[in-house]
Protein backbone atom coordinates (compact mmCIF):
# COMPACT_ATOMS: atom_id res chain seq x y z
CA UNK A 1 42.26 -9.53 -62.11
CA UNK A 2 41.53 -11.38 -58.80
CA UNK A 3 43.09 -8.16 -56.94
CA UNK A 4 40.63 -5.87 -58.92
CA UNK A 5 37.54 -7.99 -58.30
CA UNK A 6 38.43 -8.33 -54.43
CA UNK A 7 38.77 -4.44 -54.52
CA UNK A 8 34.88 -4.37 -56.23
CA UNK A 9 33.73 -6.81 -53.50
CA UNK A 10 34.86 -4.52 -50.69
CA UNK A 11 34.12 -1.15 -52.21
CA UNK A 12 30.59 -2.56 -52.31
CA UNK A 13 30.53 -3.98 -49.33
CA UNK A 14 31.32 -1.05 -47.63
CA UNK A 15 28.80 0.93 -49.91
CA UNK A 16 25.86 -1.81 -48.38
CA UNK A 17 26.95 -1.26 -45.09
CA UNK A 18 26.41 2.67 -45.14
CA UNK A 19 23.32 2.62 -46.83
CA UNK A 20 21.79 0.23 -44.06
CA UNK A 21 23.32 2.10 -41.71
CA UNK A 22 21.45 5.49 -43.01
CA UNK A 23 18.23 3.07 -43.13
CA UNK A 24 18.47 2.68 -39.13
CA UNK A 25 15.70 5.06 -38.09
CA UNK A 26 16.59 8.20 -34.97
CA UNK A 27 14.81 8.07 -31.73
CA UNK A 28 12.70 10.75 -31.72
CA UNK A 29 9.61 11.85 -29.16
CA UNK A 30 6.55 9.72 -29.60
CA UNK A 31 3.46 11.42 -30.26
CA UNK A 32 1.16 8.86 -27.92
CA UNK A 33 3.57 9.39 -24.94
CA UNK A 34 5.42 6.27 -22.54
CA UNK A 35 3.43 6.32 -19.47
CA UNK A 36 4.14 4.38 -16.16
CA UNK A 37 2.04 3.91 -12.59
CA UNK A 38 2.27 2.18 -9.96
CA UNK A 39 1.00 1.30 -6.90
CA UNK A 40 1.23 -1.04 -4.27
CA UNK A 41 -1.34 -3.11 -2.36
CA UNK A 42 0.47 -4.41 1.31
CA UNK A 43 3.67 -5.60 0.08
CA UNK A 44 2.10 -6.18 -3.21
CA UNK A 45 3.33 -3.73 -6.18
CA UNK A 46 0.88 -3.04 -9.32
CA UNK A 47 2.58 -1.77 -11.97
CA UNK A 48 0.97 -0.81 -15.74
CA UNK A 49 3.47 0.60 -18.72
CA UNK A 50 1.47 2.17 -21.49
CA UNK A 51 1.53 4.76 -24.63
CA UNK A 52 -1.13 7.33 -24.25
CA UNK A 53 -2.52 8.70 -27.35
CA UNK A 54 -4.72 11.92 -27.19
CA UNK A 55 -8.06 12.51 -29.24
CA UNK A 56 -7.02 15.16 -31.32
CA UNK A 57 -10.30 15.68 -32.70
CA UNK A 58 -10.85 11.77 -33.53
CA UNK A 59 -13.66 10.44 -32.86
CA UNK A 60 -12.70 7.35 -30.83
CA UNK A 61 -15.00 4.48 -29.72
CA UNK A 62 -16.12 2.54 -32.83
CA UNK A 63 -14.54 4.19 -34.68
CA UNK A 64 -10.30 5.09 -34.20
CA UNK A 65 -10.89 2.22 -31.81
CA UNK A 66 -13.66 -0.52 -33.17
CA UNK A 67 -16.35 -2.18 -31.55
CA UNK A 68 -16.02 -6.02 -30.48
CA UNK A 69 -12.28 -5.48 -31.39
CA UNK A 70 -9.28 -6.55 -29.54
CA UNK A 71 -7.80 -3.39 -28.83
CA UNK A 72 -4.01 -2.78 -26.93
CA UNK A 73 -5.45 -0.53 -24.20
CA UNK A 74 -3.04 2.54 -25.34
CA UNK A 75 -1.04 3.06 -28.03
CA UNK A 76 1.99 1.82 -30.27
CA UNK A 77 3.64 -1.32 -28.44
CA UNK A 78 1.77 -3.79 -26.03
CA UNK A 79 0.39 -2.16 -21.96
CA UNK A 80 1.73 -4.05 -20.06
CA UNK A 81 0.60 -4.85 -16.22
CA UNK A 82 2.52 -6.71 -13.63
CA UNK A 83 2.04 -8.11 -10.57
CA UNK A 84 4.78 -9.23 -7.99
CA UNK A 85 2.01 -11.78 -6.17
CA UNK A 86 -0.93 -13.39 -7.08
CA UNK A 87 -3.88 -11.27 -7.06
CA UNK A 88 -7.68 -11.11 -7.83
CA UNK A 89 -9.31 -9.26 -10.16
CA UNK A 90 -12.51 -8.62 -10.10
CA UNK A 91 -12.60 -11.60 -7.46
CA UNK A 92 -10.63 -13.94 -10.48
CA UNK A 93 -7.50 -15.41 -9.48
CA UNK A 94 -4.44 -14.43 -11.35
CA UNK A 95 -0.78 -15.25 -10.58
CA UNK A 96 2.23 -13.01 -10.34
CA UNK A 97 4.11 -11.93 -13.55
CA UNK A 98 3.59 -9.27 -16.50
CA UNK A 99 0.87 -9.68 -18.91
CA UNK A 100 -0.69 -8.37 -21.96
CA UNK A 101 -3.25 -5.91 -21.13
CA UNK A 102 -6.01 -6.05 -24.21
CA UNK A 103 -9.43 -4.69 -24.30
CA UNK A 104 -12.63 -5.13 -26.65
CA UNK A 105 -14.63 -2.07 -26.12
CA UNK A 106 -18.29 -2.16 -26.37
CA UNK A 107 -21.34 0.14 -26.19
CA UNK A 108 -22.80 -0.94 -22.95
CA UNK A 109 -19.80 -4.06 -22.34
CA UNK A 110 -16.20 -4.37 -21.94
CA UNK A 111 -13.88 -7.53 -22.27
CA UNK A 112 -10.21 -6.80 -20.41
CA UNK A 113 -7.80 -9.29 -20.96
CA UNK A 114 -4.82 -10.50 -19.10
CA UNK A 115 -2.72 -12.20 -21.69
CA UNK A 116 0.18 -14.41 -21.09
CA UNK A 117 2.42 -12.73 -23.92
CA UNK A 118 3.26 -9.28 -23.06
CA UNK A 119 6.23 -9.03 -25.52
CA UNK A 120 4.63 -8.54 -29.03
CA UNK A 121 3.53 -5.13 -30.91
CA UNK A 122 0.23 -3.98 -29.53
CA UNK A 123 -2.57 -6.48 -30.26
CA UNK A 124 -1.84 -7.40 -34.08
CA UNK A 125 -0.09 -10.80 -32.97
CA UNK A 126 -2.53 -11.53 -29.68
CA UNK A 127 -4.08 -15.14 -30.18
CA UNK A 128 -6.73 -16.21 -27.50
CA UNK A 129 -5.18 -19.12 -26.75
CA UNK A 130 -2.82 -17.20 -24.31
CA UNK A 131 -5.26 -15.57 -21.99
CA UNK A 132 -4.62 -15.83 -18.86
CA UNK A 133 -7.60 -14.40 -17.68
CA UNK A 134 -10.78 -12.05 -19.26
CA UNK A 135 -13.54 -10.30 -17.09
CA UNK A 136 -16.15 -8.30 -18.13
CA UNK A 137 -16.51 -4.73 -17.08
CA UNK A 138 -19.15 -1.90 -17.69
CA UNK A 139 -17.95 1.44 -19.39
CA UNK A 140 -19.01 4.23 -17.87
CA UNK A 141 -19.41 8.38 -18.76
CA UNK A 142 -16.46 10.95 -17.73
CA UNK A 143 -15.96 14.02 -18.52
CA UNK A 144 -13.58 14.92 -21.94
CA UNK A 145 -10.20 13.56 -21.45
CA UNK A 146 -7.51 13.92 -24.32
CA UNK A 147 -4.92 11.74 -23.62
CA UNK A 148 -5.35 8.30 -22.38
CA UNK A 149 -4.60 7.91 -18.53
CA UNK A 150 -4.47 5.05 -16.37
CA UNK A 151 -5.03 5.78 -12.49
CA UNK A 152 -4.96 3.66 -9.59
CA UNK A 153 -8.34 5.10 -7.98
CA UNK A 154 -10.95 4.04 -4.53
CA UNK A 155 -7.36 2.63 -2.84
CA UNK A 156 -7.99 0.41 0.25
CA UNK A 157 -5.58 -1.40 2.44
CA UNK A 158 -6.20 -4.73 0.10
CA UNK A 159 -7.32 -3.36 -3.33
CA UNK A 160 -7.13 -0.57 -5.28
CA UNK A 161 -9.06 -0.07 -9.47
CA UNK A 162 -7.06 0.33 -12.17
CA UNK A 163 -9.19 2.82 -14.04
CA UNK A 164 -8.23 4.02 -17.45
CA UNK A 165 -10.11 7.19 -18.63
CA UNK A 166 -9.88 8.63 -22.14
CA UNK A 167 -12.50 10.59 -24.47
CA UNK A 168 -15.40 10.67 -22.57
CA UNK A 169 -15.58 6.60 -21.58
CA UNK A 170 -14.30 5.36 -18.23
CA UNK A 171 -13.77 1.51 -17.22
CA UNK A 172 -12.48 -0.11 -14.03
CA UNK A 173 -11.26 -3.22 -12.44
CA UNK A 174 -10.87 -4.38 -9.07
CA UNK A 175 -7.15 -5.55 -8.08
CA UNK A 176 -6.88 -6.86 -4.46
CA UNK A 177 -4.00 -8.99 -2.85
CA UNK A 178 -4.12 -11.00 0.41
CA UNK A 179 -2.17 -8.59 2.02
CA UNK A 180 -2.06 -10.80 5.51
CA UNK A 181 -0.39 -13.86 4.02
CA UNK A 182 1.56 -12.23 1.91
CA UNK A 183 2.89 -9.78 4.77
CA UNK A 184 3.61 -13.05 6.90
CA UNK A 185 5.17 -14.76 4.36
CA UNK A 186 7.57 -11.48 4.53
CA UNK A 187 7.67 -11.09 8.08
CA UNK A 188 8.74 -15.17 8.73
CA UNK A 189 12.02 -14.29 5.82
CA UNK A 190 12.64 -11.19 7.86
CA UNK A 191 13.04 -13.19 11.07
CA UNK A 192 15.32 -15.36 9.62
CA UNK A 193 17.70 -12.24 8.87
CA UNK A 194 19.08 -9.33 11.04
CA UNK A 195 15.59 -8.36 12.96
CA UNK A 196 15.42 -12.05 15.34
CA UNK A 197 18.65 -10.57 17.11
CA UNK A 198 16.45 -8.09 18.95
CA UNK A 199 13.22 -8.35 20.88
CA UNK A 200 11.82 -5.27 18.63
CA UNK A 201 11.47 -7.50 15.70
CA UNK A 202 9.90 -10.12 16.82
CA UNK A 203 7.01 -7.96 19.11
CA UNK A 204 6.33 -5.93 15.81
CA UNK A 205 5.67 -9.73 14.36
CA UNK A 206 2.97 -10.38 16.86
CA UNK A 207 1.89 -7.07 16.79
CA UNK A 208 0.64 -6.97 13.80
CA UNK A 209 -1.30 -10.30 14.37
CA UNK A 210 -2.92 -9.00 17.11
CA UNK A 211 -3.77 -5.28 14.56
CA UNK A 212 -4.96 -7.56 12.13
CA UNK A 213 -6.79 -10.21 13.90
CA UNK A 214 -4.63 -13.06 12.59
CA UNK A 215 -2.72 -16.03 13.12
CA UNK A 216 -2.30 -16.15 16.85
CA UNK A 217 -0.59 -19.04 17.58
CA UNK A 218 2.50 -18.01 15.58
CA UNK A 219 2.46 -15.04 17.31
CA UNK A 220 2.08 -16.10 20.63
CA UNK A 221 5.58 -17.81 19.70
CA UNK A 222 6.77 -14.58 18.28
CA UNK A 223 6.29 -12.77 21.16
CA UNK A 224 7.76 -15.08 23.80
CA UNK A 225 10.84 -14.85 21.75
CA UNK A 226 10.98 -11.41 22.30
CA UNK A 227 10.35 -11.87 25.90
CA UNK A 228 13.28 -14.26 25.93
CA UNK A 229 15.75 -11.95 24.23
CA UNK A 230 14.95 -8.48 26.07
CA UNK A 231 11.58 -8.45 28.63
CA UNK A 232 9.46 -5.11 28.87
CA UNK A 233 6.40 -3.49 29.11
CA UNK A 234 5.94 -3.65 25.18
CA UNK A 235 6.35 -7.25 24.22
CA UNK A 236 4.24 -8.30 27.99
CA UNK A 237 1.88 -6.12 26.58
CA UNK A 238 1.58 -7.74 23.21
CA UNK A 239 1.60 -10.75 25.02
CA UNK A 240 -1.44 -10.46 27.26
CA UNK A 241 -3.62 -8.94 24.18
CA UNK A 242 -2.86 -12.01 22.46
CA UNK A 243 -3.74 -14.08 25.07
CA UNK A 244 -6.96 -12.33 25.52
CA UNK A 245 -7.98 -12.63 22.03
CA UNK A 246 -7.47 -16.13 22.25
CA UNK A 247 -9.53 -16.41 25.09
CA UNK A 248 -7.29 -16.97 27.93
CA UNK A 249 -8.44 -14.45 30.27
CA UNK A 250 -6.88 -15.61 33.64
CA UNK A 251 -3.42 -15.16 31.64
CA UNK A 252 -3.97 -12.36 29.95
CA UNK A 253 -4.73 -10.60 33.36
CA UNK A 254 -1.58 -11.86 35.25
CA UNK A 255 0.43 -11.06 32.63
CA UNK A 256 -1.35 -7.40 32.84
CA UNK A 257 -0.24 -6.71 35.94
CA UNK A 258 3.63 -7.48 34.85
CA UNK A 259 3.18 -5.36 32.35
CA UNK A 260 2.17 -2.31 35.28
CA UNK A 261 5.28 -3.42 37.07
CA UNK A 262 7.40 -2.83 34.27
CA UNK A 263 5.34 0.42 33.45
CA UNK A 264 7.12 1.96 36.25
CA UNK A 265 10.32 1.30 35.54
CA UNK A 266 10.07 3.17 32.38
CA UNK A 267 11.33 6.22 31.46
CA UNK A 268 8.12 9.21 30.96
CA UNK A 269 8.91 9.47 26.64
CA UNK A 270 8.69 5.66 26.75
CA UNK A 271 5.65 5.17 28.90
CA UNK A 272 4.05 7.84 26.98
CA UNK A 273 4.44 6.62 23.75
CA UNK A 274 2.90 3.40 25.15
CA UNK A 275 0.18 4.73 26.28
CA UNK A 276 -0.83 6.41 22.41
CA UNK A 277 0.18 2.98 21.09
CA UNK A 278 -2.73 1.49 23.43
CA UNK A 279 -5.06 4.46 22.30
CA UNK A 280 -4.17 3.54 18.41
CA UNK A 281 -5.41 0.06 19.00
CA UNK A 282 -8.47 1.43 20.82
CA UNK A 283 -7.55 0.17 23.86
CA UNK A 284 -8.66 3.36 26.05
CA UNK A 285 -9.04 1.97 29.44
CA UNK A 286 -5.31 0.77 29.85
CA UNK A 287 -4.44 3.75 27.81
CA UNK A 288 -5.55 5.55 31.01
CA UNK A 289 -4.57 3.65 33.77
CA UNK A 290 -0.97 4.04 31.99
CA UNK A 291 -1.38 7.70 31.58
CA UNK A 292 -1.90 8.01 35.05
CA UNK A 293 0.81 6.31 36.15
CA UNK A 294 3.05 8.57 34.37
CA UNK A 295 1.39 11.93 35.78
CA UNK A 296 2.06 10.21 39.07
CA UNK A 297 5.53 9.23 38.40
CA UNK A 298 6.16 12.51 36.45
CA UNK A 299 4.00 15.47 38.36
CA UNK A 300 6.24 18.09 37.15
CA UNK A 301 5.54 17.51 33.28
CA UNK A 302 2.94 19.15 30.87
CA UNK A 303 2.99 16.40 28.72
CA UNK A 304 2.10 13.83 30.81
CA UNK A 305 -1.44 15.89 31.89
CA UNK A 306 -1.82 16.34 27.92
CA UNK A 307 -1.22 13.29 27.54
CA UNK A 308 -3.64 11.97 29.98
CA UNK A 309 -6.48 14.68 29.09
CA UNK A 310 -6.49 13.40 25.70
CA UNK A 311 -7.05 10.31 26.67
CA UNK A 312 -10.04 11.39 29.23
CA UNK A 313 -11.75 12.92 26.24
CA UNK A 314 -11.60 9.57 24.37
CA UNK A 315 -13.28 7.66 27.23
CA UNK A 316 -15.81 10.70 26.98
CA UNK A 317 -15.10 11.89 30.17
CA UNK A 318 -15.13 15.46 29.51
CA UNK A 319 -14.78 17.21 32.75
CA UNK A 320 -11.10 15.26 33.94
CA UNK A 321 -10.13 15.67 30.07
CA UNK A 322 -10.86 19.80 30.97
CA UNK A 323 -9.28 19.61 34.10
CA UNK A 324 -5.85 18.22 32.81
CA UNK A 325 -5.84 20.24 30.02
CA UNK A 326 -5.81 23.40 32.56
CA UNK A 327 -3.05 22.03 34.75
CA UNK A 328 -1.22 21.34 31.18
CA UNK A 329 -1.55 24.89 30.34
CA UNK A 330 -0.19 26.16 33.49
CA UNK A 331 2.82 23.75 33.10
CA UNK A 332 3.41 24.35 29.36
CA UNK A 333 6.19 26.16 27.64
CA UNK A 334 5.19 28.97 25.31
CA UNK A 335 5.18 26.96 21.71
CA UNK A 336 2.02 24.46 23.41
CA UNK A 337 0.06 27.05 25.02
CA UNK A 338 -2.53 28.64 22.51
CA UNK A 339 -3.26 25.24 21.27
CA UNK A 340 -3.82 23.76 24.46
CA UNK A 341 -5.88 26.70 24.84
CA UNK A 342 -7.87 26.36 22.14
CA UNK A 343 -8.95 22.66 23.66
CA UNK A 344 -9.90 23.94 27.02
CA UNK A 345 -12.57 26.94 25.06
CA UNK A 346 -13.65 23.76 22.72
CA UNK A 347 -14.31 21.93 25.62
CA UNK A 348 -16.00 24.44 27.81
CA UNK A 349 -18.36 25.30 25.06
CA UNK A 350 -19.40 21.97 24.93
């Protein structure tokens, strides 16, 4: 008896077992569609998961989506948006991490939310009580979208929107990161790595203090360490802009006329490139007197008088700009002469 009813028990079991196991649902394609952008801001990435459902037909706002609603800003589980350092939006400060992104659409006003639980189904289980942060935005008219589409749109070096489009309704918010501190907050944990062994590393430190108009002190440390490890034309360079934009002008000229000395010891590639790093940071006069150093150094090359023609043209000094550009055309191979060309009839027409 006790064999037969431990025979029943398992037989059963095993019949329980298969019929959950036909209950377990297939994966199949999702009719609103996984979606995934991002973008980053500086060192800052932006990063929104979503399901995109399409119109069909529907007619969406107050209707397939309500009015004054908390709505999941897609379709089936929650959109998520993360950020990997604190940001503003819309001017609001909001840390790092992932959050819930709700909406309540409007007529004329929408509520976006930032909520701190990002793990539940859509926005059946969102309680206020875990925002993070709401802002208002104003809905605007697009032309017909069927599926729902977020976009990273008007992208600037410290903000970007996050714009989602679907129907015929548009609405936008303004992300932006402090892309300075954050980048030196990198830039100090790169120095403490691989990069402090050579001078490169630390002049591209203070370079982009002086690009950026920042934190010159630091920088004026950053450089002289690269002085220390390896001194050149670069990182003397670097050196007297800093110490110009911090005002010390007697300095910043000695250390000027190093950097000439040096100049001449380079090779004509190297020299040249320094001379379109000046012109990148606007700095056209020394752009020219470096230019000219390497014609004089290099006489022989065509890409030195380009070079230094280009440069002519920047400070608006048309006629030198025209006459390089001839003697680069005499000197030029094949592959550079109808371009250079093209210049000198540009430039003769006025």
């Amino acid at each position: 008896m006790k064999n037969t009813l431990l025979v029943l028990f398992c037989s059963l079991s095993i019949v329980i077992s298969i019929n959950a196991a036909a209950q377990t649902p297939l994966v199949l394609p999702e009719v609103s569609q996984r979606a995934e952008v991002l973008q980053r801001i500086g060192y800052t990435d932006v990063d929104i998961i979503y399901h995109s459902p399409y119109v069909n037909g529907r007619k969406i706002w107050g209707e397939l989506v309500p009015y004054g609603l908390v709505w999941r800003a897609g379709a089936n589980e929650n959109t998520t948006i993360s950020f990997t350092d604190d940001v503003k939006i819309n001017g609001n400060l909001l840390p790092a991490g992932t959050y819930g992104l709700h909406m309540i659409p409007n007529a004329d006003d929408w509520v976006v939310i930032f909520s701190k639980d990002h793990t539940s189904w859509g926005s059946f289980f969102y309680k206020q009580d875990q925002d993070a942060l709401r802002v208002n935005v104003k809905p605007e008219t697009h032309e017909f979208q069927d599926w729902l589409d977020y976009n990273f749109t008007n992208r600037k070096a410290a903000s970007a929107d996050v714009t989602l489009v679907w129907e015929k309704v548009k609405v936008s918010f303004t992300v932006s990161a402090d892309v300075n501190t954050i980048t030196l907050r990198h830039i100090r944990e790169q120095l403490k790595s691989l990069p402090a062994f050579g001078w490169h590393g630390w002049e591209e430190a203070a370079h982009y203090c002086i690009v950026n108009k920042t934190n010159y002190d630091e920088a004026l440390k950053w450089v002289n360490n690269s002085i220390q490890i390896e001194d050149n034309f670069t990182n003397e360079a670097a050196k007297a802009q800093l110490l110009k934009l911090m005002g010390n002008t007697k300095e910043a000229d000695e250390t000027n006329k190093k950097v000439m000395t040096l100049i001449s010891a380079g090779t004509e590639v190297q020299v040249n490139a320094f001379g379109y790093e000046l012109l990148g940071e606007k700095d056209v006069p020394t752009a020219l007197e470096v230019f000219k150093m390497n014609v004089k150094n290099h006489p022989d090359s065509w890409n030195v008088y380009d070079s230094l023609a280009e440069a002519c043209n920047m400070a608006g000094d048309h006629k030198q700009s025209l006459s390089n550009y001839k003697v680069a055309l005499s000197k030029a191979p094949v592959d550079q002469k109808e371009r250079i060309q093209h210049i000198i009839d540009a430039l003769q027409k006025g």
